[in-house]
Protein backbone atom coordinates (compact mmCIF):
# COMPACT_ATOMS: atom_id res chain seq x y z
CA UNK A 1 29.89 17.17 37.66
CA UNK A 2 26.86 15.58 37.87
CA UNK A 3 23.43 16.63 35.74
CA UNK A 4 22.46 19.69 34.75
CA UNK A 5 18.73 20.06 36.10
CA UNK A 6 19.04 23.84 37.22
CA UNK A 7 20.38 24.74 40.33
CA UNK A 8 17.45 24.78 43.25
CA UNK A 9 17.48 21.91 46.18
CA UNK A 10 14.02 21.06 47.51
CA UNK A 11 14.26 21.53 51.67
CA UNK A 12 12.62 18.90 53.98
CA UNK A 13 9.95 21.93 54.85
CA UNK A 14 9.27 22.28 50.67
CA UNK A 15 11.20 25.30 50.50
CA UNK A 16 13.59 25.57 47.62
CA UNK A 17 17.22 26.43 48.24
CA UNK A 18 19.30 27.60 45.49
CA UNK A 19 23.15 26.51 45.00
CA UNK A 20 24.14 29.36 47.13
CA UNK A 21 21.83 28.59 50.08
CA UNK A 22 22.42 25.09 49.93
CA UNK A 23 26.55 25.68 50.87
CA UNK A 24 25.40 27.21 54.41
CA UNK A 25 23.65 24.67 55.37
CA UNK A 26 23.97 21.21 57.02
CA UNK A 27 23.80 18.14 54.80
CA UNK A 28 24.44 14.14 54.47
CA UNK A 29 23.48 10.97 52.65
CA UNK A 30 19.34 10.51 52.58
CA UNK A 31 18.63 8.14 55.10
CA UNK A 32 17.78 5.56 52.33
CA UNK A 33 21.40 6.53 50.61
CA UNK A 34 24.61 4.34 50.07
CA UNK A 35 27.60 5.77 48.78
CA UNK A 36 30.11 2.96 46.79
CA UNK A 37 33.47 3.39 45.84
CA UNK A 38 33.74 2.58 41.90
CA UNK A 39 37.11 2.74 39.69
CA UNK A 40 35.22 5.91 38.12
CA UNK A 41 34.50 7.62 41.04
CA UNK A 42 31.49 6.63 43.15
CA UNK A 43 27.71 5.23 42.82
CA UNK A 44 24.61 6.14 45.46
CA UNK A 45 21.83 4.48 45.36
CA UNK A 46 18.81 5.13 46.91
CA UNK A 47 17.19 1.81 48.09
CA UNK A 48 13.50 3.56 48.27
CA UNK A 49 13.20 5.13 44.71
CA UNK A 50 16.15 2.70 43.44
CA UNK A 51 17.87 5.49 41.94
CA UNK A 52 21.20 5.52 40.59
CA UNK A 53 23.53 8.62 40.55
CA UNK A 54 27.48 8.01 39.21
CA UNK A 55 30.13 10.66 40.93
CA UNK A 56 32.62 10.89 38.60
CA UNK A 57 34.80 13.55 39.77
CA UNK A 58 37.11 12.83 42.71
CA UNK A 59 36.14 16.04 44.20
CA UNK A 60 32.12 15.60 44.08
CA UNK A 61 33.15 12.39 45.79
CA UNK A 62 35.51 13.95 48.76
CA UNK A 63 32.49 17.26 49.08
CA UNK A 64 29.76 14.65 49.80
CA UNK A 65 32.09 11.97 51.76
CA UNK A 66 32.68 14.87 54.02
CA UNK A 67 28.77 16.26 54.07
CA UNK A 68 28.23 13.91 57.71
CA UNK A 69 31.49 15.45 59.34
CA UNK A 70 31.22 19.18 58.09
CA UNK A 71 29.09 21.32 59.66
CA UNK A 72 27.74 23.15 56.11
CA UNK A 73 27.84 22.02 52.33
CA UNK A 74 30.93 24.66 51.99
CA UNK A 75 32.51 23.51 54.52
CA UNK A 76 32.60 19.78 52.96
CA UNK A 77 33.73 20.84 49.70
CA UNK A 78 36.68 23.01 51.43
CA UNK A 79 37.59 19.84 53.56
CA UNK A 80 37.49 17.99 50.16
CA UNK A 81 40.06 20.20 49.03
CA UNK A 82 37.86 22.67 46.19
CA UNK A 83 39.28 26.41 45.85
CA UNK A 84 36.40 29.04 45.59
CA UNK A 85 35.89 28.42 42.02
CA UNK A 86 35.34 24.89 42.63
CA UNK A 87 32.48 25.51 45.14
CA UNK A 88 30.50 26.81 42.98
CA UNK A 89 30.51 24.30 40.91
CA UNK A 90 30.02 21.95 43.53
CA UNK A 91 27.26 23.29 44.83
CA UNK A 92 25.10 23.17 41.60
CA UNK A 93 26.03 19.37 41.69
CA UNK A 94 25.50 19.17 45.18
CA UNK A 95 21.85 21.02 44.36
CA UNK A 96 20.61 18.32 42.10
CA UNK A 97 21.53 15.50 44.48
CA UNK A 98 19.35 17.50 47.07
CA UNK A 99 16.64 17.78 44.29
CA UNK A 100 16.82 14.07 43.88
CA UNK A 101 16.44 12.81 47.64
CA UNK A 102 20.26 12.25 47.10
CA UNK A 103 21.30 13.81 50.15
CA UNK A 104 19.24 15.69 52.78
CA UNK A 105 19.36 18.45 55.15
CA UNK A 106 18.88 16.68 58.34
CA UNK A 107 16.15 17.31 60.77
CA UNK A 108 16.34 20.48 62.87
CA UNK A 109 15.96 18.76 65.98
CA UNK A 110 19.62 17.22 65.01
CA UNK A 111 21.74 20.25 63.85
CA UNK A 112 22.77 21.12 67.44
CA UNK A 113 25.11 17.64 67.74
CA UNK A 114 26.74 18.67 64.84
């Protein structure tokens, strides 16, 4: 769904979560992040590094439109309508948009408003 860098996602603290830790856990957009609506699917850009990353499957799109409602990465990707199978893959996509600053597990002084 998106590249295929491995699977790990770089924490705030610099501790490395693979695919399967990164579903329990709470993420959204970097701080830094827009997400656009494209006819292929969706762009974010990162106004600090000025990278580019293109979504082009609906359902990467719907699993990281939900990330700021949903209370963990699975969570967002069953909201966005994936079946088990699906999360998986998800969640190596949604591993190298943590790698890349994409999206971010938010402070912990923030998860209890969630």
């Amino acid at each position: 769904m998106t590249t295929s860098e491995g699977s790990a996602a770089r924490a705030p603290s610099g501790a490395v979560a693979t695919a399967d830790e990164l579903l329990d856990r709470p993420w959204s957009l970097g701080s830094q992040v827009a997400l656009r609506q494209e006819p292929f699917g969706a762009l974010l850009y990162d106004y600090r590094s000025r990278r580019l990353s293109f979504l082009k499957h609906p359902l990467l799109v719907a699993a990281v439109e939900h990330l700021a409602t949903s209370p963990t990465a699975r969570a967002a990707c069953l909201a966005a309508g994936a079946d088990d199978d699906q999360v998986a893959v998800l969640a190596r996509s949604l591993a190298t948009l943590a790698r890349t600053g994409m999206i971010e597990e938010p402070a912990m002084t923030g998860r209890g408003t969630r």
